[in-house]
PDB file of N, CA and C in Angstrom:
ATOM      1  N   UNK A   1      96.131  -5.231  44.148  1.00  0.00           N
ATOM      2  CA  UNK A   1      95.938  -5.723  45.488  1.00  0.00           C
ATOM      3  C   UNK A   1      97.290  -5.761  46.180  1.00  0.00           C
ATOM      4  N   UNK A   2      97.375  -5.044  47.225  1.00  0.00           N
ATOM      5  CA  UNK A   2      98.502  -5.153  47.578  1.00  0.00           C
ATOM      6  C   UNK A   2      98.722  -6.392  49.145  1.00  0.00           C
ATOM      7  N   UNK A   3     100.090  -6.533  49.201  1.00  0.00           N
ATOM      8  CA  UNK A   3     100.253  -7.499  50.104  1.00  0.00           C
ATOM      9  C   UNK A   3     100.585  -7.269  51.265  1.00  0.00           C
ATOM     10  N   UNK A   4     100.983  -8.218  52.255  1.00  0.00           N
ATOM     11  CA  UNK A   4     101.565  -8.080  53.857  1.00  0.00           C
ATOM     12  C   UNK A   4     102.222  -9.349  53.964  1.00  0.00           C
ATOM     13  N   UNK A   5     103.564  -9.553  54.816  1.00  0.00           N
ATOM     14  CA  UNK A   5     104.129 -10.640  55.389  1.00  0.00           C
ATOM     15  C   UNK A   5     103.633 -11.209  56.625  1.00  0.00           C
ATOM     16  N   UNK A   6     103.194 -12.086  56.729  1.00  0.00           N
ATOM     17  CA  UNK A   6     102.715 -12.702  57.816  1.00  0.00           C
ATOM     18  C   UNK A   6     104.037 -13.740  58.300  1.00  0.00           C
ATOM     19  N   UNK A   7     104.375 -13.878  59.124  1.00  0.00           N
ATOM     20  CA  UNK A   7     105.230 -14.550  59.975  1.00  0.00           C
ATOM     21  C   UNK A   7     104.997 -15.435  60.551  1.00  0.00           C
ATOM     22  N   UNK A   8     105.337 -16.849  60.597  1.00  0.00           N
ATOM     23  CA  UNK A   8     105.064 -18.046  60.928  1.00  0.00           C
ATOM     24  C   UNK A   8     106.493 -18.792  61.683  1.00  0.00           C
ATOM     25  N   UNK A   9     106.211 -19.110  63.087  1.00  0.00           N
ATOM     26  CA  UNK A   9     107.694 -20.195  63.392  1.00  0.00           C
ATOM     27  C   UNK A   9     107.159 -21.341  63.167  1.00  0.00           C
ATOM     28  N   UNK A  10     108.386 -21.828  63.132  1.00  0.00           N
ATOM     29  CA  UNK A  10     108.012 -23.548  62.733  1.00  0.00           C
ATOM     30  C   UNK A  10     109.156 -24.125  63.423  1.00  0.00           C
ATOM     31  N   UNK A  11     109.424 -25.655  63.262  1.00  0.00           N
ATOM     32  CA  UNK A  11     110.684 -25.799  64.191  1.00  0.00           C
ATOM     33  C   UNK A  11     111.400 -26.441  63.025  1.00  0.00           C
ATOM     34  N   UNK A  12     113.017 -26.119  62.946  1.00  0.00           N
ATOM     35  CA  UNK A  12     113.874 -25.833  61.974  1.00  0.00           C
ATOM     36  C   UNK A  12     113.735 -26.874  60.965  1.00  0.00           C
ATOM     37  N   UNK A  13     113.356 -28.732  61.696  1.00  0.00           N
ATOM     38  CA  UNK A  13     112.965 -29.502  61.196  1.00  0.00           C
ATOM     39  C   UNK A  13     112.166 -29.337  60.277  1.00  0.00           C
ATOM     40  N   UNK A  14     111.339 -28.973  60.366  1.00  0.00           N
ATOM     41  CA  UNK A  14     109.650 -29.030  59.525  1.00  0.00           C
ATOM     42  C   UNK A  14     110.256 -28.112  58.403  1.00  0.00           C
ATOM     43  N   UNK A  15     111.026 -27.158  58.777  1.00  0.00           N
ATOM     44  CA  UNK A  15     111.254 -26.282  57.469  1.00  0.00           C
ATOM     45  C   UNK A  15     112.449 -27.073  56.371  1.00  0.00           C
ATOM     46  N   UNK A  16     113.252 -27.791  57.007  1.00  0.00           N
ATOM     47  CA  UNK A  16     114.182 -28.604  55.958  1.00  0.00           C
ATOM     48  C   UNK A  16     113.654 -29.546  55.531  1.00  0.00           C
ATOM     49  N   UNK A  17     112.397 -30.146  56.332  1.00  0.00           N
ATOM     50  CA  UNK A  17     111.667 -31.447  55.714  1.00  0.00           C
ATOM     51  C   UNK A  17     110.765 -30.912  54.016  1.00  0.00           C
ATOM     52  N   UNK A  18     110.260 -29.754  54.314  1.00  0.00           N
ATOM     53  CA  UNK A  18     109.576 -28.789  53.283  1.00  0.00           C
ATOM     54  C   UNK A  18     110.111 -28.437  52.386  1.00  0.00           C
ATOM     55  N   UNK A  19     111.420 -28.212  51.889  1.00  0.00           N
ATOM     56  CA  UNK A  19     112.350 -27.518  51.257  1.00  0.00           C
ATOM     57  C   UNK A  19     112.970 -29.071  50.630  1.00  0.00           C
ATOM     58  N   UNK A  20     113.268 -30.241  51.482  1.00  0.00           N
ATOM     59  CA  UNK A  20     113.912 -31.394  50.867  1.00  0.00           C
ATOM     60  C   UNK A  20     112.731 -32.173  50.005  1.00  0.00           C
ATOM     61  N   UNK A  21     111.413 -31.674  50.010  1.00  0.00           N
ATOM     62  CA  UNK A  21     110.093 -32.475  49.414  1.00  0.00           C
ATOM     63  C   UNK A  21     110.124 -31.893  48.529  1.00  0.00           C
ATOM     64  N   UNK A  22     110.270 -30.549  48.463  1.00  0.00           N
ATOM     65  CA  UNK A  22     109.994 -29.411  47.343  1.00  0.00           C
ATOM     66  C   UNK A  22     108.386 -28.821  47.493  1.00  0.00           C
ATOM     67  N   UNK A  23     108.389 -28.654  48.718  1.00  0.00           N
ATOM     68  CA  UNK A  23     106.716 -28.412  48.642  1.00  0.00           C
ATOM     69  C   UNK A  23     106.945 -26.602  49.253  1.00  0.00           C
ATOM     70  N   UNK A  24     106.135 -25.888  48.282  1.00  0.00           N
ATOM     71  CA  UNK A  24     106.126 -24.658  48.280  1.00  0.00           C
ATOM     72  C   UNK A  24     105.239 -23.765  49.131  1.00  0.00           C
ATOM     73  N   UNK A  25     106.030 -24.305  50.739  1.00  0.00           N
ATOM     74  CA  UNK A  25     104.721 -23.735  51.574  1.00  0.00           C
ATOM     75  C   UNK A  25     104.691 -22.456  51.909  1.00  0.00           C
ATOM     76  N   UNK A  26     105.441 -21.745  51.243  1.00  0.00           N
ATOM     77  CA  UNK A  26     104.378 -19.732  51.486  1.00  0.00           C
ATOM     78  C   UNK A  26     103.429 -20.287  50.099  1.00  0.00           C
ATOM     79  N   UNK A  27     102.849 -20.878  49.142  1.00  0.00           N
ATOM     80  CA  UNK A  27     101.803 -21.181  48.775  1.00  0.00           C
ATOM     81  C   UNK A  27     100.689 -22.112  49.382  1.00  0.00           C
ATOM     82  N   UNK A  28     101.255 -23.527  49.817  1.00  0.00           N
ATOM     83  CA  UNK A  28     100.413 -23.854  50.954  1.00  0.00           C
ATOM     84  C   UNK A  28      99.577 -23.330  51.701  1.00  0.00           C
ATOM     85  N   UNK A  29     100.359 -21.830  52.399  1.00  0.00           N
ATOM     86  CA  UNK A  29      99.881 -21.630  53.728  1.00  0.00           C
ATOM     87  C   UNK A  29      99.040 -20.320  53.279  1.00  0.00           C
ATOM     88  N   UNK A  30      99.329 -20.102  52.048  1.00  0.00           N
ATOM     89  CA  UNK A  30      98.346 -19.128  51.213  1.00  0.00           C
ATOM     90  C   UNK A  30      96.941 -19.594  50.882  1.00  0.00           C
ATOM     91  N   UNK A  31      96.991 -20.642  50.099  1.00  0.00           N
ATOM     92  CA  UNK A  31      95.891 -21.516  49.801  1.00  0.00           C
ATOM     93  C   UNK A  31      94.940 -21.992  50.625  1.00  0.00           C
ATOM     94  N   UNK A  32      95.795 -22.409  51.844  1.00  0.00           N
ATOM     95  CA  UNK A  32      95.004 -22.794  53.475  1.00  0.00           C
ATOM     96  C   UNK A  32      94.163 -21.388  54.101  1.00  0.00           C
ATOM     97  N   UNK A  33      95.069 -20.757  54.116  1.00  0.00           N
ATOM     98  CA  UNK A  33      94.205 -19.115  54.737  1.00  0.00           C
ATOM     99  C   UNK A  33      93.145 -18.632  53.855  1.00  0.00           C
ATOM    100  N   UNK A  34      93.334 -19.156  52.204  1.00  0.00           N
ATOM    101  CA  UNK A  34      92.062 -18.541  51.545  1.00  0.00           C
ATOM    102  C   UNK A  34      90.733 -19.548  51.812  1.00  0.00           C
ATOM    103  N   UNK A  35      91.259 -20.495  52.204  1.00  0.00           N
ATOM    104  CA  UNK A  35      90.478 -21.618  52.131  1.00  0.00           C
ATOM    105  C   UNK A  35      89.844 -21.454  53.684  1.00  0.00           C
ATOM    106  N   UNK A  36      90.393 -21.227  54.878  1.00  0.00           N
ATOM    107  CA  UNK A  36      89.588 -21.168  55.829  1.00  0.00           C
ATOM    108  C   UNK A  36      88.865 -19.514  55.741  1.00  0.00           C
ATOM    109  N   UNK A  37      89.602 -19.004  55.166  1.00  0.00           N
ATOM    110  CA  UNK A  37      88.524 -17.701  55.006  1.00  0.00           C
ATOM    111  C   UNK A  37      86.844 -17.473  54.741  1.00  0.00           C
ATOM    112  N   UNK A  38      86.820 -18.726  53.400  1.00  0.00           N
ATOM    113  CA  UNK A  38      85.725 -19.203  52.433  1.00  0.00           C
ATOM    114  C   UNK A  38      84.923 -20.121  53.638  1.00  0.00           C
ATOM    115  N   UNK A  39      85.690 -21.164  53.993  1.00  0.00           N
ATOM    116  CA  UNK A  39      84.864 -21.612  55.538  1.00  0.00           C
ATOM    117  C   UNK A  39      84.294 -20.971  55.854  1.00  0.00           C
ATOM    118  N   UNK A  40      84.939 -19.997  56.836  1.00  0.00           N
ATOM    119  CA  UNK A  40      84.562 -19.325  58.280  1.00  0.00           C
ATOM    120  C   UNK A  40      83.336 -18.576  57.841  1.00  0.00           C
ATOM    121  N   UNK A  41      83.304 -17.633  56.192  1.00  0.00           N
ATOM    122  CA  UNK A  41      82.326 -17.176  55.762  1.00  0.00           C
ATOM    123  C   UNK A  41      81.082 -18.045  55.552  1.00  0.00           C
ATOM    124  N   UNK A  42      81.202 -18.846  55.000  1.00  0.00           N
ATOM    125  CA  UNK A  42      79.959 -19.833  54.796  1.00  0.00           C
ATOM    126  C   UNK A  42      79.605 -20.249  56.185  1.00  0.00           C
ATOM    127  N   UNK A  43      80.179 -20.591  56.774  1.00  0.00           N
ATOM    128  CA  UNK A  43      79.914 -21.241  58.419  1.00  0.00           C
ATOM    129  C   UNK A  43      78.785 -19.575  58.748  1.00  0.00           C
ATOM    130  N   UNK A  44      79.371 -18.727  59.018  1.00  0.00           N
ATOM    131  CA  UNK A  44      78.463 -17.426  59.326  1.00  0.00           C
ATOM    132  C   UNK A  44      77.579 -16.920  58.407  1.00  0.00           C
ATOM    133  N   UNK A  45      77.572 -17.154  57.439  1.00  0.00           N
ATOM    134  CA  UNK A  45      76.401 -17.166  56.237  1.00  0.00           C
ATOM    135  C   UNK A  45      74.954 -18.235  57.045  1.00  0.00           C
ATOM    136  N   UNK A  46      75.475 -19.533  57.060  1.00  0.00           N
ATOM    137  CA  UNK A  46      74.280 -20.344  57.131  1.00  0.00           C
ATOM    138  C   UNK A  46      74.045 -20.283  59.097  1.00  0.00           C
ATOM    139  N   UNK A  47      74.790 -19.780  59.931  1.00  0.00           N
ATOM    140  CA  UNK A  47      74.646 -19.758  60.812  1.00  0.00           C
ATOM    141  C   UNK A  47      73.388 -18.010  60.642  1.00  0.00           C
ATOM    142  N   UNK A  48      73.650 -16.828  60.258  1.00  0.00           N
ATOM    143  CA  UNK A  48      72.947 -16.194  59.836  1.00  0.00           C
ATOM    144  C   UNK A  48      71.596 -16.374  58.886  1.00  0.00           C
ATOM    145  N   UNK A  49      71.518 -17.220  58.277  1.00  0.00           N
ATOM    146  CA  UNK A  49      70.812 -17.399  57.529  1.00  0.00           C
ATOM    147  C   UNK A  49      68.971 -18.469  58.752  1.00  0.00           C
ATOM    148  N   UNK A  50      70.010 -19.730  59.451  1.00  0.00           N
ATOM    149  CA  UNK A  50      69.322 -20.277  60.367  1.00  0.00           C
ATOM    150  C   UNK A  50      68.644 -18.792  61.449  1.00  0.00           C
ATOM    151  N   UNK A  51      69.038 -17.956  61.839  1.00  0.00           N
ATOM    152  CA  UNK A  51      68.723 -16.866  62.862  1.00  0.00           C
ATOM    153  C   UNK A  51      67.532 -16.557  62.281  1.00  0.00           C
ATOM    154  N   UNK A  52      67.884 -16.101  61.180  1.00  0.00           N
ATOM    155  CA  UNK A  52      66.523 -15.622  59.869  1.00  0.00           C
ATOM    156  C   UNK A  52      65.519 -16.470  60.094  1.00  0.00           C
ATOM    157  N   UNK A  53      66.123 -17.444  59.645  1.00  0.00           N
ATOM    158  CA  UNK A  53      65.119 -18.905  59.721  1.00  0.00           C
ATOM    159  C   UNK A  53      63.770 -19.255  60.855  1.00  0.00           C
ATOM    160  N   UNK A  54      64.607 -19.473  61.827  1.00  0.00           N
ATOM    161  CA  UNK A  54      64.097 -18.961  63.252  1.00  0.00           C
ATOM    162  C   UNK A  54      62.877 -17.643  63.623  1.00  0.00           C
ATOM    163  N   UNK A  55      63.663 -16.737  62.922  1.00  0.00           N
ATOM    164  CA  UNK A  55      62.844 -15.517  63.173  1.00  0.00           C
ATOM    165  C   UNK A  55      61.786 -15.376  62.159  1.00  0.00           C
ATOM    166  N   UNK A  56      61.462 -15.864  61.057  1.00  0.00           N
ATOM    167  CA  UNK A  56      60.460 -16.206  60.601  1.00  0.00           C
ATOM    168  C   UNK A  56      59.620 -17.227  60.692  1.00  0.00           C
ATOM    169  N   UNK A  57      60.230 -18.227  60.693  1.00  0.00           N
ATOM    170  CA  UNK A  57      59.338 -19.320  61.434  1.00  0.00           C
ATOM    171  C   UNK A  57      58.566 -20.416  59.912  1.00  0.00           C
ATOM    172  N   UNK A  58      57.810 -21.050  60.551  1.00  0.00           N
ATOM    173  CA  UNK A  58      57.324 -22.073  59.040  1.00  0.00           C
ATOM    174  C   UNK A  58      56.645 -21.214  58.328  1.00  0.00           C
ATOM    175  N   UNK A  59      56.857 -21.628  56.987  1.00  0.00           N
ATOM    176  CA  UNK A  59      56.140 -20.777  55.983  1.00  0.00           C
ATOM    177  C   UNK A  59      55.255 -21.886  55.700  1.00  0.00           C
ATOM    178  N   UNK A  60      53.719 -21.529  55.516  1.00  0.00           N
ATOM    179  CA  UNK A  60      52.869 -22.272  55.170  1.00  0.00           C
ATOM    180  C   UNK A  60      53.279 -22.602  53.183  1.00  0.00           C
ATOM    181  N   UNK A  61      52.516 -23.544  52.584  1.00  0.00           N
ATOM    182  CA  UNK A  61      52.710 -24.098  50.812  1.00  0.00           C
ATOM    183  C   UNK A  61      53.815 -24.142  50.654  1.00  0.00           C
ATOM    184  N   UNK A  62      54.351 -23.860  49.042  1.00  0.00           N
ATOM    185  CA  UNK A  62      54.960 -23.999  48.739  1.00  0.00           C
ATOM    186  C   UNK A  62      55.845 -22.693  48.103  1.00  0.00           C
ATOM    187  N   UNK A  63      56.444 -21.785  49.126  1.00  0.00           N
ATOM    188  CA  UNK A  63      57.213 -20.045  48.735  1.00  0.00           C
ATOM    189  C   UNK A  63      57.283 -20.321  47.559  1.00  0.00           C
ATOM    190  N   UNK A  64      58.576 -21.224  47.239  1.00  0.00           N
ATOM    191  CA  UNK A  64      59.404 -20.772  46.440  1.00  0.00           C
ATOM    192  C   UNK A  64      58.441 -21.034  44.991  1.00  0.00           C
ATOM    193  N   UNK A  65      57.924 -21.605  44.877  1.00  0.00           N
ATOM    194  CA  UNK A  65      57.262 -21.833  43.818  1.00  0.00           C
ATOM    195  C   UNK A  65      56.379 -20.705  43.679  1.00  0.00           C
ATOM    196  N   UNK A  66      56.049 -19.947  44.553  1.00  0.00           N
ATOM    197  CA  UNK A  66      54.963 -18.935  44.865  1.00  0.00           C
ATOM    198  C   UNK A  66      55.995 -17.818  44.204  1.00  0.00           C
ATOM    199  N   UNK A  67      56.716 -17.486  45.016  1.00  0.00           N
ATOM    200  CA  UNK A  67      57.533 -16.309  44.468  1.00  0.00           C
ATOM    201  C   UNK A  67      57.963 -16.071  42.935  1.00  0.00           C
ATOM    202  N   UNK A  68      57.964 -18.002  42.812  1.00  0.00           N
ATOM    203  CA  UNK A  68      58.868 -17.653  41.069  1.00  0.00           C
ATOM    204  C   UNK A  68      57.429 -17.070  39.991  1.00  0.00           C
ATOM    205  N   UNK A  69      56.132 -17.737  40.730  1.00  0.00           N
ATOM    206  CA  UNK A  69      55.107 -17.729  39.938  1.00  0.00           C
ATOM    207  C   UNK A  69      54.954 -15.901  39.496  1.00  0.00           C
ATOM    208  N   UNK A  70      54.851 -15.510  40.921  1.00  0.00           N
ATOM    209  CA  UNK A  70      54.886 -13.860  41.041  1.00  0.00           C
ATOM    210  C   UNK A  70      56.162 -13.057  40.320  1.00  0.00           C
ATOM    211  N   UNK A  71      57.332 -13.494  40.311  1.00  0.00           N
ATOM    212  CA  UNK A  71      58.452 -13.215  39.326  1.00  0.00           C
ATOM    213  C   UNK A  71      57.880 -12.752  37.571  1.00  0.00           C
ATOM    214  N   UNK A  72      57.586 -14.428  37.397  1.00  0.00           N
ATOM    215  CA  UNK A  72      57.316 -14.262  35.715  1.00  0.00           C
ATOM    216  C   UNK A  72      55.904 -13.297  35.824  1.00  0.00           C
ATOM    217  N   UNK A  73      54.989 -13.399  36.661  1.00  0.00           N
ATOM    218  CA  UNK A  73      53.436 -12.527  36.444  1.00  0.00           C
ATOM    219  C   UNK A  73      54.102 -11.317  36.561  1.00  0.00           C
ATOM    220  N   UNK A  74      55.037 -10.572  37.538  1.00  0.00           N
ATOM    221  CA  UNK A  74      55.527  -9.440  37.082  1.00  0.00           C
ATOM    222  C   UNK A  74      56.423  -8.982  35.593  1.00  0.00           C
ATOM    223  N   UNK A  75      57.202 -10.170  35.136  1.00  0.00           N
ATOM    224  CA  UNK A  75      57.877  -9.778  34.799  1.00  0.00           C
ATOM    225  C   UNK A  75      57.628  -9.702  32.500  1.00  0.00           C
TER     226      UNK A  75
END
């Protein structure tokens, strides 16, 4: 997997305050970006998923139990 530098200002403060804590923020700000990544996906997953939802509308009984029943009878 290869990488890219992303570039961030900060004000000179914040960067000596970071460095005098010992807190290792090009990992921070790594961890944060994977982490809103995983968000933003799930946020558009269940926002997609509701559209679906919508566009099918109420399902009469009980599906899921229906489907698993039809699972094992196929399977």
């Amino acid at each position: 997997m290869g990488t890219v530098t992303i570039g961030v200002r900060v004000p000179r403060r914040l960067k000596e305050e970071l460095k005098a804590l010992g807190i290792d923020y090009a990992r921070e700000i790594r961890e944060y970006l994977e982490m809103r990544v995983r968000q933003e996906k799930a946020r558009r997953l269940v926002e997609e998923m509701e559209g679906l939802s919508r566009e099918v509308g109420p399902v009469s009984g009980n599906l899921a139990a229906e489907l698993v029943r039809e699972s094992r009878d196929e399977g």
